[in-house]
C-alpha atoms as a PDB file:
ATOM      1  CA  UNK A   1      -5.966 -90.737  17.901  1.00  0.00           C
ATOM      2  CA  UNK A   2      -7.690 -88.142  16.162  1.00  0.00           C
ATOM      3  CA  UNK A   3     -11.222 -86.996  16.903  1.00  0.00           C
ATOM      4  CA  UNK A   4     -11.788 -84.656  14.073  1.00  0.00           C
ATOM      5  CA  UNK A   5     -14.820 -84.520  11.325  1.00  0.00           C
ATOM      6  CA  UNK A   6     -12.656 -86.591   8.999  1.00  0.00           C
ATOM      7  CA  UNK A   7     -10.028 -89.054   9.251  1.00  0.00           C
ATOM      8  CA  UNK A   8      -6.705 -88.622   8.118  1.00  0.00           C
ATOM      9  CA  UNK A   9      -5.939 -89.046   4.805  1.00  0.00           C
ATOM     10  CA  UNK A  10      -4.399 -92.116   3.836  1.00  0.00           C
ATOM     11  CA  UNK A  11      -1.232 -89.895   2.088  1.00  0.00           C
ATOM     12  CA  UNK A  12      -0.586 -88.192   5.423  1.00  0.00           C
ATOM     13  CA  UNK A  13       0.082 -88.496   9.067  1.00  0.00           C
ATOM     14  CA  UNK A  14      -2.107 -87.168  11.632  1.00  0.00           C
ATOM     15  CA  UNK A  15      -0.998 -86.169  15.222  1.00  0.00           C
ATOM     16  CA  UNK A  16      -2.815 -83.992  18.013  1.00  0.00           C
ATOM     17  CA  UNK A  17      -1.118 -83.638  21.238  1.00  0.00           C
ATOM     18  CA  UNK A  18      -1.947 -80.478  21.160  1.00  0.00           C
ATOM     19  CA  UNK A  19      -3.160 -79.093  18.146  1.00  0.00           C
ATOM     20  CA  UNK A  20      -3.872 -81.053  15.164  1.00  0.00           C
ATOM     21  CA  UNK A  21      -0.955 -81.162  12.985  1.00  0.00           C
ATOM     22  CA  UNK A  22      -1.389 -82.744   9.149  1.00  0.00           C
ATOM     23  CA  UNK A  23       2.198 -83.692   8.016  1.00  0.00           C
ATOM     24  CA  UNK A  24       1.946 -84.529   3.983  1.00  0.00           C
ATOM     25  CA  UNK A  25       5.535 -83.930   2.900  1.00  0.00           C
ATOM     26  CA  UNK A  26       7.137 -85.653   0.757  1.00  0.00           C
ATOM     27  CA  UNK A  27       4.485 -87.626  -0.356  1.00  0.00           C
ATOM     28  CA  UNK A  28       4.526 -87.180  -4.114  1.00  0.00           C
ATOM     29  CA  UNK A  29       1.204 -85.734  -4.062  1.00  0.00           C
ATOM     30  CA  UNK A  30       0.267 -83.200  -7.104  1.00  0.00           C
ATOM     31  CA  UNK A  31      -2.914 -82.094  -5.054  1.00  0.00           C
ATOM     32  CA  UNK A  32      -4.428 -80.817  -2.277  1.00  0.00           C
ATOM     33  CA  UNK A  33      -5.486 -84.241  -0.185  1.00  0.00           C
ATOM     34  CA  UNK A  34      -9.512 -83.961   0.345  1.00  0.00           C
ATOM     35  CA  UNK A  35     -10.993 -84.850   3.345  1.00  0.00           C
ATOM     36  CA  UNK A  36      -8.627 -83.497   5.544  1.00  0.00           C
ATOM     37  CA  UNK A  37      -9.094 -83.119   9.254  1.00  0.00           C
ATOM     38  CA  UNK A  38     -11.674 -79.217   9.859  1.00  0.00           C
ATOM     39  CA  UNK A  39      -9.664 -78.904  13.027  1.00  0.00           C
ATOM     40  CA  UNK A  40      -6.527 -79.097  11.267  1.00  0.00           C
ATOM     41  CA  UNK A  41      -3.908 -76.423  13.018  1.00  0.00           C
ATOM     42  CA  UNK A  42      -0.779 -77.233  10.912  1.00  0.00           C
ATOM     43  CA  UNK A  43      -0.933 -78.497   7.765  1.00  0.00           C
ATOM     44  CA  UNK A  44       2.692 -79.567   6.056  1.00  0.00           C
ATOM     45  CA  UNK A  45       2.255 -79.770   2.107  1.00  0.00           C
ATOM     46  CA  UNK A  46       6.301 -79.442   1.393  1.00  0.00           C
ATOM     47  CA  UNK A  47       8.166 -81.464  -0.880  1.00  0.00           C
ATOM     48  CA  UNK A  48       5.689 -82.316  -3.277  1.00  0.00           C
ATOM     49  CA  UNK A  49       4.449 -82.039  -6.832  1.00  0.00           C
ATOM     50  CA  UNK A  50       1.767 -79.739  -6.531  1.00  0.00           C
ATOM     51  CA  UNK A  51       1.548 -77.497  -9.223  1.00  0.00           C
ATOM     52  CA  UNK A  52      -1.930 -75.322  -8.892  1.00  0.00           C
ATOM     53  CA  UNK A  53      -3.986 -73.894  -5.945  1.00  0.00           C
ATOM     54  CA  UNK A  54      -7.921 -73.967  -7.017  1.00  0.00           C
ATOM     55  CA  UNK A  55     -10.563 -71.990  -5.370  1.00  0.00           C
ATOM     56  CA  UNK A  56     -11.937 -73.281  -2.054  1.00  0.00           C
ATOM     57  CA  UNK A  57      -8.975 -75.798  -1.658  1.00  0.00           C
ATOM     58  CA  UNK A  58      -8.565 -75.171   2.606  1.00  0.00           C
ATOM     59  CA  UNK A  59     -12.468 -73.556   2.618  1.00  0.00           C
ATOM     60  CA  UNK A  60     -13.273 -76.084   5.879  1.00  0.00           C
ATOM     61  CA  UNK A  61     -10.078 -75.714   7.771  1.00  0.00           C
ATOM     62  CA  UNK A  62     -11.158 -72.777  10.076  1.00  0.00           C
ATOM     63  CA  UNK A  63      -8.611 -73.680  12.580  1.00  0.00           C
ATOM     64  CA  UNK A  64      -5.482 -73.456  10.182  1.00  0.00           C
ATOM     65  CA  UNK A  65      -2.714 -71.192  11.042  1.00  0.00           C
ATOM     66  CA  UNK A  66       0.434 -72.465   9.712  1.00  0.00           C
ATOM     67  CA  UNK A  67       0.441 -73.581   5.601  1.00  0.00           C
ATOM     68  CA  UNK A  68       3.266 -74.916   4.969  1.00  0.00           C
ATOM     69  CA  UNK A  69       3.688 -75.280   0.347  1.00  0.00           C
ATOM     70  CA  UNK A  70       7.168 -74.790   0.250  1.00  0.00           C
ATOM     71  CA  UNK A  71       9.628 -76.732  -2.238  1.00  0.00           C
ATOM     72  CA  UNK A  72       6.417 -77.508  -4.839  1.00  0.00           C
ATOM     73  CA  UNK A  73       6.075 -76.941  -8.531  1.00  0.00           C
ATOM     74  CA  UNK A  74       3.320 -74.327  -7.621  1.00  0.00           C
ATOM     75  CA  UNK A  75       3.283 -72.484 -10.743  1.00  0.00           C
ATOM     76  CA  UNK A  76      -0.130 -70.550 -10.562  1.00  0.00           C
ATOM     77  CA  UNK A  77      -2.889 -69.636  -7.729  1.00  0.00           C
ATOM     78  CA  UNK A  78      -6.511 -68.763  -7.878  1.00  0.00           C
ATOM     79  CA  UNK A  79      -7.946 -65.529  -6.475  1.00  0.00           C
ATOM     80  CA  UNK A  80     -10.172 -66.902  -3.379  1.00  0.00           C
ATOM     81  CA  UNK A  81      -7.352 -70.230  -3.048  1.00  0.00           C
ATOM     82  CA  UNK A  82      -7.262 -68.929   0.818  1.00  0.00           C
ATOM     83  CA  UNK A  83     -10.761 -68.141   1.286  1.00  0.00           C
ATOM     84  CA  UNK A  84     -11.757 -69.342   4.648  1.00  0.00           C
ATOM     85  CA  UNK A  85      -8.749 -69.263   6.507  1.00  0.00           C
ATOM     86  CA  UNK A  86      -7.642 -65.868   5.596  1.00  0.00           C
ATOM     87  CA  UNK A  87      -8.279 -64.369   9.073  1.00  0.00           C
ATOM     88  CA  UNK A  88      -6.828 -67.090  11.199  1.00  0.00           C
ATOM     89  CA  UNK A  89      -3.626 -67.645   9.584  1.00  0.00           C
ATOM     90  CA  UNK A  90      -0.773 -66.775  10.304  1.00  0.00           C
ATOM     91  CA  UNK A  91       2.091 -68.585   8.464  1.00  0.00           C
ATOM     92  CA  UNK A  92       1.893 -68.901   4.814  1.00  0.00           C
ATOM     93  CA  UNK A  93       5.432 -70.677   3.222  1.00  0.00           C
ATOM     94  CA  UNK A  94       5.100 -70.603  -0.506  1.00  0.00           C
ATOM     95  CA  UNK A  95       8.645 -70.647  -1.206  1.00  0.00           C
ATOM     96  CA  UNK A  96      11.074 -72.631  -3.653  1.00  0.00           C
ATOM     97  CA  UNK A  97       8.368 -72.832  -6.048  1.00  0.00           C
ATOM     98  CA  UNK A  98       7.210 -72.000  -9.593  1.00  0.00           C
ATOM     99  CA  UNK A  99       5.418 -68.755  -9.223  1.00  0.00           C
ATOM    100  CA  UNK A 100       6.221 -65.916 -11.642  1.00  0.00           C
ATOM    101  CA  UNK A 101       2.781 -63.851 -10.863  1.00  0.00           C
ATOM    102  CA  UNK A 102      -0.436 -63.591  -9.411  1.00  0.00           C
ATOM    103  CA  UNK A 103      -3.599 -62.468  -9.725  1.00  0.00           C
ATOM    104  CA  UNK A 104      -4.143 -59.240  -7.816  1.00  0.00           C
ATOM    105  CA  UNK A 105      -6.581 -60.583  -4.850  1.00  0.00           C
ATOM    106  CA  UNK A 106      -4.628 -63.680  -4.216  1.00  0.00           C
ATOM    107  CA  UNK A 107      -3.907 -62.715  -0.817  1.00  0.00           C
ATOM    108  CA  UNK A 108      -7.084 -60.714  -0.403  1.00  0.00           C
ATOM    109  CA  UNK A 109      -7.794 -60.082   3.644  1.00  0.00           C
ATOM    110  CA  UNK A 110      -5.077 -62.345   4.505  1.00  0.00           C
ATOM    111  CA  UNK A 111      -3.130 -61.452   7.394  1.00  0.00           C
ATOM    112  CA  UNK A 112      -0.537 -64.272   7.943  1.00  0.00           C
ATOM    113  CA  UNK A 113       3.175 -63.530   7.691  1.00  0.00           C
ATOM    114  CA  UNK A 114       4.087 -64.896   4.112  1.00  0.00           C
ATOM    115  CA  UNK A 115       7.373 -66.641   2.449  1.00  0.00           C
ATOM    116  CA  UNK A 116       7.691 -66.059  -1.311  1.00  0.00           C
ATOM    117  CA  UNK A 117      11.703 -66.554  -1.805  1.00  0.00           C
ATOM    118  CA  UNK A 118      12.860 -68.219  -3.891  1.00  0.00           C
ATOM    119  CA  UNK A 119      10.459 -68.158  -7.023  1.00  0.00           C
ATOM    120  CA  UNK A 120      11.056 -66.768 -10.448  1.00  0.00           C
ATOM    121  CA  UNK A 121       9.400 -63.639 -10.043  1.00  0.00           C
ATOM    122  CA  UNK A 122       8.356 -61.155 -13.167  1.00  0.00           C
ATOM    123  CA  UNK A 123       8.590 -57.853 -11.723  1.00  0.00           C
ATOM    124  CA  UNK A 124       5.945 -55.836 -12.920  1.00  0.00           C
ATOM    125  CA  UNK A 125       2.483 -54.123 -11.652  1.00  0.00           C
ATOM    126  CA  UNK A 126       0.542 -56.782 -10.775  1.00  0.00           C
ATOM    127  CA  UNK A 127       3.295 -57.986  -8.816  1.00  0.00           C
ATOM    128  CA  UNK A 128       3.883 -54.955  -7.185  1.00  0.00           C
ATOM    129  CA  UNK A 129       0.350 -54.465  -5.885  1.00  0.00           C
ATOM    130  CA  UNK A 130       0.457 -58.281  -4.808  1.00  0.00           C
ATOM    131  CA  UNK A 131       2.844 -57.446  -2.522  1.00  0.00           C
ATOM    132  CA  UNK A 132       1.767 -54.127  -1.437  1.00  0.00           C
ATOM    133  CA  UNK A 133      -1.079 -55.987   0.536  1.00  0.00           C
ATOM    134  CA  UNK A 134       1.428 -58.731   2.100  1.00  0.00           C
ATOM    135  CA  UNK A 135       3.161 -59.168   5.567  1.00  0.00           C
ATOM    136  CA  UNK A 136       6.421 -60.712   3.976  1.00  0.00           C
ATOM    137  CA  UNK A 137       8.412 -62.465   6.033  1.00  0.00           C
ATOM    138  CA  UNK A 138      11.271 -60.365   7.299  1.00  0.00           C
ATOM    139  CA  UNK A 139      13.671 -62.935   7.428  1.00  0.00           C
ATOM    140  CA  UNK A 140      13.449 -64.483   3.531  1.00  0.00           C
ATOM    141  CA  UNK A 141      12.140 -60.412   2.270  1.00  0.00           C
ATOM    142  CA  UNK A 142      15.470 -59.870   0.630  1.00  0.00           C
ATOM    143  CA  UNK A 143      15.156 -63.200  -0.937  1.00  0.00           C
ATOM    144  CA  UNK A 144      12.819 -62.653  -3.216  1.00  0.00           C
ATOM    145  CA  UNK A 145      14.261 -61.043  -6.429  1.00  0.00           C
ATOM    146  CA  UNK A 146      13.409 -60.437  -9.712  1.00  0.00           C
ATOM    147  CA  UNK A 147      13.874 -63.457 -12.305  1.00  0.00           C
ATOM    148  CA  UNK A 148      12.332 -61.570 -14.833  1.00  0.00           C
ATOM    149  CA  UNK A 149      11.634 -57.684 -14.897  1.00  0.00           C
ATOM    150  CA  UNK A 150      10.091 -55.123 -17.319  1.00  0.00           C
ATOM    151  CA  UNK A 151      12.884 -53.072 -16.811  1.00  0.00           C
ATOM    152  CA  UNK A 152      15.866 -55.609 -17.634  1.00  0.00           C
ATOM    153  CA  UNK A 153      18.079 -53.493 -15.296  1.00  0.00           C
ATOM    154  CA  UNK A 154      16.921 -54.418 -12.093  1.00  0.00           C
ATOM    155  CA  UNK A 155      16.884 -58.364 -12.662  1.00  0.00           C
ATOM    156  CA  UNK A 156      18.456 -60.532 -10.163  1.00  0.00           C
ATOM    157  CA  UNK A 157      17.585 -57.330  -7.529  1.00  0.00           C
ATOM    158  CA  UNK A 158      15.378 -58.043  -4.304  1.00  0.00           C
ATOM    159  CA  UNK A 159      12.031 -57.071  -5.269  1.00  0.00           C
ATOM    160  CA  UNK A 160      11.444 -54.794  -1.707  1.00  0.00           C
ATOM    161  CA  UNK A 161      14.998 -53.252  -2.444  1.00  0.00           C
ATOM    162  CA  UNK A 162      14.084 -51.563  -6.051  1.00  0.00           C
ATOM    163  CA  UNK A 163      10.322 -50.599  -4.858  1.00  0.00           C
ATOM    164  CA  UNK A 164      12.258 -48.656  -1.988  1.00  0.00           C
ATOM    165  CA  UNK A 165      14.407 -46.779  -4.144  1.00  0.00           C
ATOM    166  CA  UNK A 166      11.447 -45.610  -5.814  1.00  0.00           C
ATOM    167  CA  UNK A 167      10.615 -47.791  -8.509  1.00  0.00           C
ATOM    168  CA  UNK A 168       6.800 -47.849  -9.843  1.00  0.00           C
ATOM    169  CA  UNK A 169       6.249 -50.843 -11.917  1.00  0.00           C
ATOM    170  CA  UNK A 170       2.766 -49.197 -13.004  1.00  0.00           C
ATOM    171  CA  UNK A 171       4.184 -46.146 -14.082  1.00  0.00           C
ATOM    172  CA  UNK A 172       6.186 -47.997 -16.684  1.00  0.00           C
ATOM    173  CA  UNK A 173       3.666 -50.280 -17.259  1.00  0.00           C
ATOM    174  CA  UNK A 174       1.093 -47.080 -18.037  1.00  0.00           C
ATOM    175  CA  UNK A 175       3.945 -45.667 -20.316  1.00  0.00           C
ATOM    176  CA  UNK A 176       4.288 -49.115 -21.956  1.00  0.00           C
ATOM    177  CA  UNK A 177       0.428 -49.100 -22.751  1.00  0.00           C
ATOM    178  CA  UNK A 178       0.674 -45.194 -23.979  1.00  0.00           C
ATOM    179  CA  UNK A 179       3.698 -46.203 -26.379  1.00  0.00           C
ATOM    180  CA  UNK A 180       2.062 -49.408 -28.123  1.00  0.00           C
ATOM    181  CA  UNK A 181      -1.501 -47.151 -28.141  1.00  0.00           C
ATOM    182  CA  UNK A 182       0.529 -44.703 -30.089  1.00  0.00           C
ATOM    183  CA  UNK A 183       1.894 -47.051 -32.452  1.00  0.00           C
ATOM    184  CA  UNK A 184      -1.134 -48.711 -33.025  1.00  0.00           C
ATOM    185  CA  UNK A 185      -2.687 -45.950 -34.113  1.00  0.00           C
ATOM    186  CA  UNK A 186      -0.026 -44.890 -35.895  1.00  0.00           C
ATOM    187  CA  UNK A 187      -0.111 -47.879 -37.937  1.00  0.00           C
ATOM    188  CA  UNK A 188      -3.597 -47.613 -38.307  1.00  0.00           C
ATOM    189  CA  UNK A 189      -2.706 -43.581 -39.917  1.00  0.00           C
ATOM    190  CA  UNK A 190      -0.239 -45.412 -42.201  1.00  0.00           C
ATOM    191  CA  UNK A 191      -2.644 -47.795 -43.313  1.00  0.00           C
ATOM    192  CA  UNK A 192      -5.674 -44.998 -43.959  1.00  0.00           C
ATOM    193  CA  UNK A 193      -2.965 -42.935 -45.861  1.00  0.00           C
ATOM    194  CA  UNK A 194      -1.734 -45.168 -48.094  1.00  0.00           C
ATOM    195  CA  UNK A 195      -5.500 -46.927 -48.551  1.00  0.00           C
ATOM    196  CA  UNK A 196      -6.523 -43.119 -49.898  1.00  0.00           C
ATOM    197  CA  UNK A 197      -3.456 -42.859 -51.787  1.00  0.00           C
ATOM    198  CA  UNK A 198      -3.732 -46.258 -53.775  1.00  0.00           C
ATOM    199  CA  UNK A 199      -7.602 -44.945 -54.295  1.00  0.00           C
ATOM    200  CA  UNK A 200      -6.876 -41.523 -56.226  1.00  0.00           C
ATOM    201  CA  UNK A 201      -4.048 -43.450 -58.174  1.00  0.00           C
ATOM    202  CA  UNK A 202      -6.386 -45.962 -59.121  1.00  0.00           C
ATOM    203  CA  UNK A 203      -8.969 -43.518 -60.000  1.00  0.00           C
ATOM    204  CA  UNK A 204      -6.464 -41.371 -61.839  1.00  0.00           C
ATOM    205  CA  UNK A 205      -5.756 -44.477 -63.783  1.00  0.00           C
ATOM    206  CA  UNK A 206      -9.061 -45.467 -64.672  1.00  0.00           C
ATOM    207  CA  UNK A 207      -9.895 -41.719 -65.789  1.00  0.00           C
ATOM    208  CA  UNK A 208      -7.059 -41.965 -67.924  1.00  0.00           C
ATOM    209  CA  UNK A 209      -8.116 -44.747 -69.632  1.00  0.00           C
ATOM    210  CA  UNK A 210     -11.461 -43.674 -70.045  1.00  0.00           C
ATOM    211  CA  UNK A 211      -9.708 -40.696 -72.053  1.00  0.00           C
ATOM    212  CA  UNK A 212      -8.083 -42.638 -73.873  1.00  0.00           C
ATOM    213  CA  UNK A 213     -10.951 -44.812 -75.078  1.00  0.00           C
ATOM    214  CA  UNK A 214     -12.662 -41.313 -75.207  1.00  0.00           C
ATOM    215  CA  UNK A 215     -10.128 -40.118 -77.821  1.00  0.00           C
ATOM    216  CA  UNK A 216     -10.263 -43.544 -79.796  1.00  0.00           C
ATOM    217  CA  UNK A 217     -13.976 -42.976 -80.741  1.00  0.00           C
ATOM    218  CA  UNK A 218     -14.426 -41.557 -84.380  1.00  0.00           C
ATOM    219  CA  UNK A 219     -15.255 -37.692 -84.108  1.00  0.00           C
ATOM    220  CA  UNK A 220     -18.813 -36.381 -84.092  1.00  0.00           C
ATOM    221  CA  UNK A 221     -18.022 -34.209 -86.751  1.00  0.00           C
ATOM    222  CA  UNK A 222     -16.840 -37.005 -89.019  1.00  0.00           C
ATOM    223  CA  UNK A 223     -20.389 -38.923 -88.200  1.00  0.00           C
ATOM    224  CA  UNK A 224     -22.498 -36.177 -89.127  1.00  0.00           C
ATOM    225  CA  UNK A 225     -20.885 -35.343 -93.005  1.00  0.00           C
ATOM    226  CA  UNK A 226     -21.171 -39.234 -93.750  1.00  0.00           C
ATOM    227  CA  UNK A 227     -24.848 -38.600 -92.636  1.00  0.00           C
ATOM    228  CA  UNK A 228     -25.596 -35.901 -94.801  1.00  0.00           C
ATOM    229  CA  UNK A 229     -23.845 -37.437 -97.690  1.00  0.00           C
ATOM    230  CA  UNK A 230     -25.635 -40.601 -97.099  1.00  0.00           C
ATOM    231  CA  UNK A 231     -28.892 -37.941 -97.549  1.00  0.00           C
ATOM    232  CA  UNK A 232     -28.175 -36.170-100.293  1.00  0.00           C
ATOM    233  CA  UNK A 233     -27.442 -39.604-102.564  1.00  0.00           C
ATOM    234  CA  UNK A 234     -31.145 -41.041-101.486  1.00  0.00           C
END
């Protein structure tokens, strides 16, 4: 029977021999179950359909230590999903899922050992200073590999394996941002020159045609001996 803040939820089975252990796989679920157990130990979320991790979503579970997410649609995280449980945990399985990135403090003060193979990782920065911060689990490490990569060449390569050859993600990425800045503003030069260049044509034009219209007039000097005629006859 279990003697904890909340009963079990009615998706779930509840055990506590000796620590309280949650087990919610394969249950169909596509969230997080509320009202689940504060004393909870072991929580078992595999084998669902759960496809986002808000804020706050383990907050009360203090006692957690093993998370267990694997074999989801998980597809994106938010920044403080862990908050709460981040010091006390210390298994984190979040693999066979959807994930291609995350935000940079996802795993902010989190010291559990965590599984990420088996996603369809975009190797980039961000990714790189995810994992910079992790304790990855040494026996799935060479399991996660690039899906995607900004550098094409080192897709389908274990992520750890081409950051220890040297690789810096955010050195490319920097270079990446220097390049486009450069041809933005060099379209921007294009655009300026060719702006100013369409302006003295156009003015060119209408100063020609103001000569011309110029030249059309009768002459002065034509006006003023039909005046004096015009004179000496009154």
């Amino acid at each position: 029977m279990i003697k904890s803040a909340y009963s079990c939820p009615k998706s779930c089975h509840c055990t506590d021999r000796h620590d309280v252990v949650v087990q919610c796989t394969s249950r169909n679920l596509e969230n997080i179950p509320p009202n689940l157990p504060k004393d909870t130990v072991i929580l078992l979320l595999s084998f669902n359909r759960i496809r986002h991790i808000p804020q706050g979503a383990f907050t009360d579970l203090h006692r957690l230590q093993e998370l267990d997410l694997s074999h989801n649609a998980i597809e994106s995280m938010e920044v403080d999903a862990f908050q709460g449980i981040s010091d006390g945990l210390r298994i984190l399985d979040l693999s066979n899922n959807h994930l291609s990135s995350l935000p940079k403090d996802t795993f902010a003060k989190l010291h559990a050992r965590v599984r990420l193979s088996h996603n369809p990782w975009h190797c980039e920065c961000s990714l790189q200073e995810v994992l910079r911060e992790l304790r990855l689990d040494p026996e799935t490490v060479n399991e996660v590999s690039c899906y995607t990569s900004v550098q094409e060449e080192y897709v389908g390569k274990p992520v750890i394996q081409v950051l220890d050859s040297g690789i810096n993600f955010c050195t490319f990425h920097q270079k990446t941002t220097d390049v486009a800045m450069f041809v933005a503003m060099f379209c921007w030069f294009s655009m300026v020159t060719a702006y100013i260049i369409y302006y003295i044509r156009h003015n060119q034009e209408d100063a020609r045609r103001h000569m011309e219209y110029l030249k059309s007039l009768p002459s002065t000097s034509y006006i003023s001996k039909d005046y004096d005629t015009a004179s000496s006859v009154f």
